[in-house]
C-alpha atoms as a PDB file:
ATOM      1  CA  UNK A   1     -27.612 -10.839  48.678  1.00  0.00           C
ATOM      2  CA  UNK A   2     -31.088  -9.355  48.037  1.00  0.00           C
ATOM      3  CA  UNK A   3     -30.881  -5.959  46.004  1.00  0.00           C
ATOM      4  CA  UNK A   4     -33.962  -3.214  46.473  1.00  0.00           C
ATOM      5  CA  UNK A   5     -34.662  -1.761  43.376  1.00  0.00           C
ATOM      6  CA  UNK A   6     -37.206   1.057  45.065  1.00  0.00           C
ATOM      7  CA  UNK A   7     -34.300   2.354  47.009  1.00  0.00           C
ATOM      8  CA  UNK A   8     -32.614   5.442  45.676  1.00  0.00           C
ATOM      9  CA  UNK A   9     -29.728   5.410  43.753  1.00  0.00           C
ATOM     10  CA  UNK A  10     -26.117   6.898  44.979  1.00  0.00           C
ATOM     11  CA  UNK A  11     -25.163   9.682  42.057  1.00  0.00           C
ATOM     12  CA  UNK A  12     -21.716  10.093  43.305  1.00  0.00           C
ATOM     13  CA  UNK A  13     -20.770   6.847  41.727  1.00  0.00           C
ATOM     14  CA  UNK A  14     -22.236   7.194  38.451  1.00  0.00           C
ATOM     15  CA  UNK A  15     -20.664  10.901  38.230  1.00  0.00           C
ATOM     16  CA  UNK A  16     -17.378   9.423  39.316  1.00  0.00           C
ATOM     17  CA  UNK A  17     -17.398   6.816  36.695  1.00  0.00           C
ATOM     18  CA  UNK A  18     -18.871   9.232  33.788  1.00  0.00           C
ATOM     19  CA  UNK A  19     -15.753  11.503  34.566  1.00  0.00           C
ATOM     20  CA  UNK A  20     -13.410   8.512  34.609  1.00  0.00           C
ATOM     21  CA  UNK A  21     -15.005   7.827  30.966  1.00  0.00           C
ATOM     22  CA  UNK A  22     -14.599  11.089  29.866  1.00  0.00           C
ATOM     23  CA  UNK A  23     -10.469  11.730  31.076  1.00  0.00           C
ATOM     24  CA  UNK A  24      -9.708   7.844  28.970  1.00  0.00           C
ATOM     25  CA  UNK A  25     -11.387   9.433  25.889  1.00  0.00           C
ATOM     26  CA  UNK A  26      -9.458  12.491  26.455  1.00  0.00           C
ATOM     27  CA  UNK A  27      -6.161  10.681  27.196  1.00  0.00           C
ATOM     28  CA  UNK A  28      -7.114   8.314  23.799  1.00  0.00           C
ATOM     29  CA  UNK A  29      -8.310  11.844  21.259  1.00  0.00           C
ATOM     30  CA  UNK A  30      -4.611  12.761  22.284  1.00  0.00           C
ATOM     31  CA  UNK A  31      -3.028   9.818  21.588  1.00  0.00           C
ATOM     32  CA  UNK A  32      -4.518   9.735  17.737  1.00  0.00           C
ATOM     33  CA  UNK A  33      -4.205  12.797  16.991  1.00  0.00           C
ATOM     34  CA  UNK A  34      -0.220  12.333  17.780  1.00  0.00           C
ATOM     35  CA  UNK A  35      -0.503   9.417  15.315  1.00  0.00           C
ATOM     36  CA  UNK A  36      -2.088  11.643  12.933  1.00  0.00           C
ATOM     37  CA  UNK A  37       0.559  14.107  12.543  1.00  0.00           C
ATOM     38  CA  UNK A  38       3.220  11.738  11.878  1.00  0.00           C
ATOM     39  CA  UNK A  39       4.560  11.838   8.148  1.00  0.00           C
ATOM     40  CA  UNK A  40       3.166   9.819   5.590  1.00  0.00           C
ATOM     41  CA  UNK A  41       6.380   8.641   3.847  1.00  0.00           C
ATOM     42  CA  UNK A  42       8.149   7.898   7.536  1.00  0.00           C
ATOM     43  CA  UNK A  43       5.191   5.403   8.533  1.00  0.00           C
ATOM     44  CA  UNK A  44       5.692   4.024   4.760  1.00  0.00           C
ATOM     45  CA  UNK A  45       9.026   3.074   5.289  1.00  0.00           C
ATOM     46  CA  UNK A  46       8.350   0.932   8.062  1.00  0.00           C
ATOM     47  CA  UNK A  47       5.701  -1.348   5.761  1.00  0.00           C
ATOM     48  CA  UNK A  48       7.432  -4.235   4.544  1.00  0.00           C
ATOM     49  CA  UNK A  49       4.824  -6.196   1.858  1.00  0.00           C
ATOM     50  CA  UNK A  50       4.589  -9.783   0.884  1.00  0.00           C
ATOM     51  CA  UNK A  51       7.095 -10.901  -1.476  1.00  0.00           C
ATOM     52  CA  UNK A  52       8.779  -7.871  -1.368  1.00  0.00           C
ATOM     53  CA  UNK A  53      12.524  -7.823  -1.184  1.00  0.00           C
ATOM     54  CA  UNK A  54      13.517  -6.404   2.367  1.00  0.00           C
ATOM     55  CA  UNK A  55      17.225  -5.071   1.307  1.00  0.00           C
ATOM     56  CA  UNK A  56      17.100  -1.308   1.584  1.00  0.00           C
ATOM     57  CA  UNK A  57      19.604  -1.097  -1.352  1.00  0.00           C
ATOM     58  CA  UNK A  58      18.018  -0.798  -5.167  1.00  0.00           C
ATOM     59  CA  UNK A  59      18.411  -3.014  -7.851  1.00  0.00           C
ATOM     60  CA  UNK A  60      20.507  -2.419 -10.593  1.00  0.00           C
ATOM     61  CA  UNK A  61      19.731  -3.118 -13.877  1.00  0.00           C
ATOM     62  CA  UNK A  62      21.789  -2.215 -16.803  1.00  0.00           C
ATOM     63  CA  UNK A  63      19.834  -1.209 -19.622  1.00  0.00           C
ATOM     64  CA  UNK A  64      21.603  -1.967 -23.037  1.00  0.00           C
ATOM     65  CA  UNK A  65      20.208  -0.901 -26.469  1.00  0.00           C
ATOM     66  CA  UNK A  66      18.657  -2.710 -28.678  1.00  0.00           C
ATOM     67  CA  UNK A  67      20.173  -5.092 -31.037  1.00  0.00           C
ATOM     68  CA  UNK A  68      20.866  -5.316 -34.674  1.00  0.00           C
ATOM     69  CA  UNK A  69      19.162  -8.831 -34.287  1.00  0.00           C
ATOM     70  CA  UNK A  70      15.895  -7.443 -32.326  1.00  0.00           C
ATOM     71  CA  UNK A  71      13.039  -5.217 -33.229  1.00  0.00           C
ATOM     72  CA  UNK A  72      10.487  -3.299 -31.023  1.00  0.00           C
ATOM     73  CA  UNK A  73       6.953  -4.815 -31.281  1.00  0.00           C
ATOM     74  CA  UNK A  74       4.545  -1.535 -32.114  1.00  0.00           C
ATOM     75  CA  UNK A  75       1.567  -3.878 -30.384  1.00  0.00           C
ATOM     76  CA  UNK A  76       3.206  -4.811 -27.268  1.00  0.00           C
ATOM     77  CA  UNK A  77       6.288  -2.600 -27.160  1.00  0.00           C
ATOM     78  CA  UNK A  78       7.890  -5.507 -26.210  1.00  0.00           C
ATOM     79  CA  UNK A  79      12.059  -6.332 -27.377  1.00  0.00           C
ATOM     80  CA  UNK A  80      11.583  -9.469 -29.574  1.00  0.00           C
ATOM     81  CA  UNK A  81      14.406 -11.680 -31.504  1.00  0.00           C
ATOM     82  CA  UNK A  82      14.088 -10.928 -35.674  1.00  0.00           C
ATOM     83  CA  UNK A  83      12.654 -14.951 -35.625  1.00  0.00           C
ATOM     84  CA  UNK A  84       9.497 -13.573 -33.777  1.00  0.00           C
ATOM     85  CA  UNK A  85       8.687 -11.067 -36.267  1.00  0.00           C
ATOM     86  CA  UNK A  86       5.565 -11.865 -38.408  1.00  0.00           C
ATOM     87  CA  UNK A  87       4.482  -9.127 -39.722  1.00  0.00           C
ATOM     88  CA  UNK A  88       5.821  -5.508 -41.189  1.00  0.00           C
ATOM     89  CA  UNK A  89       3.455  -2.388 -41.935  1.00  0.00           C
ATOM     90  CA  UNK A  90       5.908   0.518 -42.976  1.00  0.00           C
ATOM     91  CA  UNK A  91       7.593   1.091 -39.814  1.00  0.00           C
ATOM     92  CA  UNK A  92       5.221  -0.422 -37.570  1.00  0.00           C
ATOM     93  CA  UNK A  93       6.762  -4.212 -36.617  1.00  0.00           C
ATOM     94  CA  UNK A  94       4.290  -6.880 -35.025  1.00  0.00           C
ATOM     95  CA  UNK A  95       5.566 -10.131 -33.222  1.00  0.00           C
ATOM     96  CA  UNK A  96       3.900 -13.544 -33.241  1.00  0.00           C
ATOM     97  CA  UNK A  97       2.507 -12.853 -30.171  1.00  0.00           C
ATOM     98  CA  UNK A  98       0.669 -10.018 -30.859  1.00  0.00           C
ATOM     99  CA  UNK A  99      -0.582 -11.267 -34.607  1.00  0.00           C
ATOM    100  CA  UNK A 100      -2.736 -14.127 -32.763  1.00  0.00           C
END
């Protein structure tokens, strides 16, 4: 089918399809800004991240004091056995990890 280019153009269509255009963006605008509005912390829960553990309950840890056979390294403020302890300035107590 041959088209003519010269002939003049129907404007009904094109208005029809600009105000089609214009009631999606409408209808989308109102659909984001619902999104937008949502709570931060109940759109968080719904994240689960790699390797995470997916058990809603918390872990428990029980957190004992230390020992009469560990010391606190001032460096690394890490709790070492008394055999990794290399080096003593006053109160200040440095494993062998931290002395290399």
């Amino acid at each position: 089918m041959a088209t003519d280019y010269d002939a003049p153009r129907d404007s009904s269509r094109e208005e029809e399809a600009a105000k089609q255009l214009a009631s999606l963006n409408a209808g989308r605008t109102a659909v984001q800004a619902t999104l937008i509005d949502e709570d931060e912390a109940e759109l968080a829960e719904g994240f689960i991240l790699p390797g995470t553990e997916i058990d809603p309950e918390e872990a428990s840890v029980e957190i004992m004091p230390e020992q009469s056979d560990e010391f606190t390294c001032a460096s690394c403020f890490m709790v070492r056995h008394r055999s990794l302890l290399v080096r003593q300035d006053g109160a200040a107590l440095f494993c062998a990890e931290c002395e290399d």
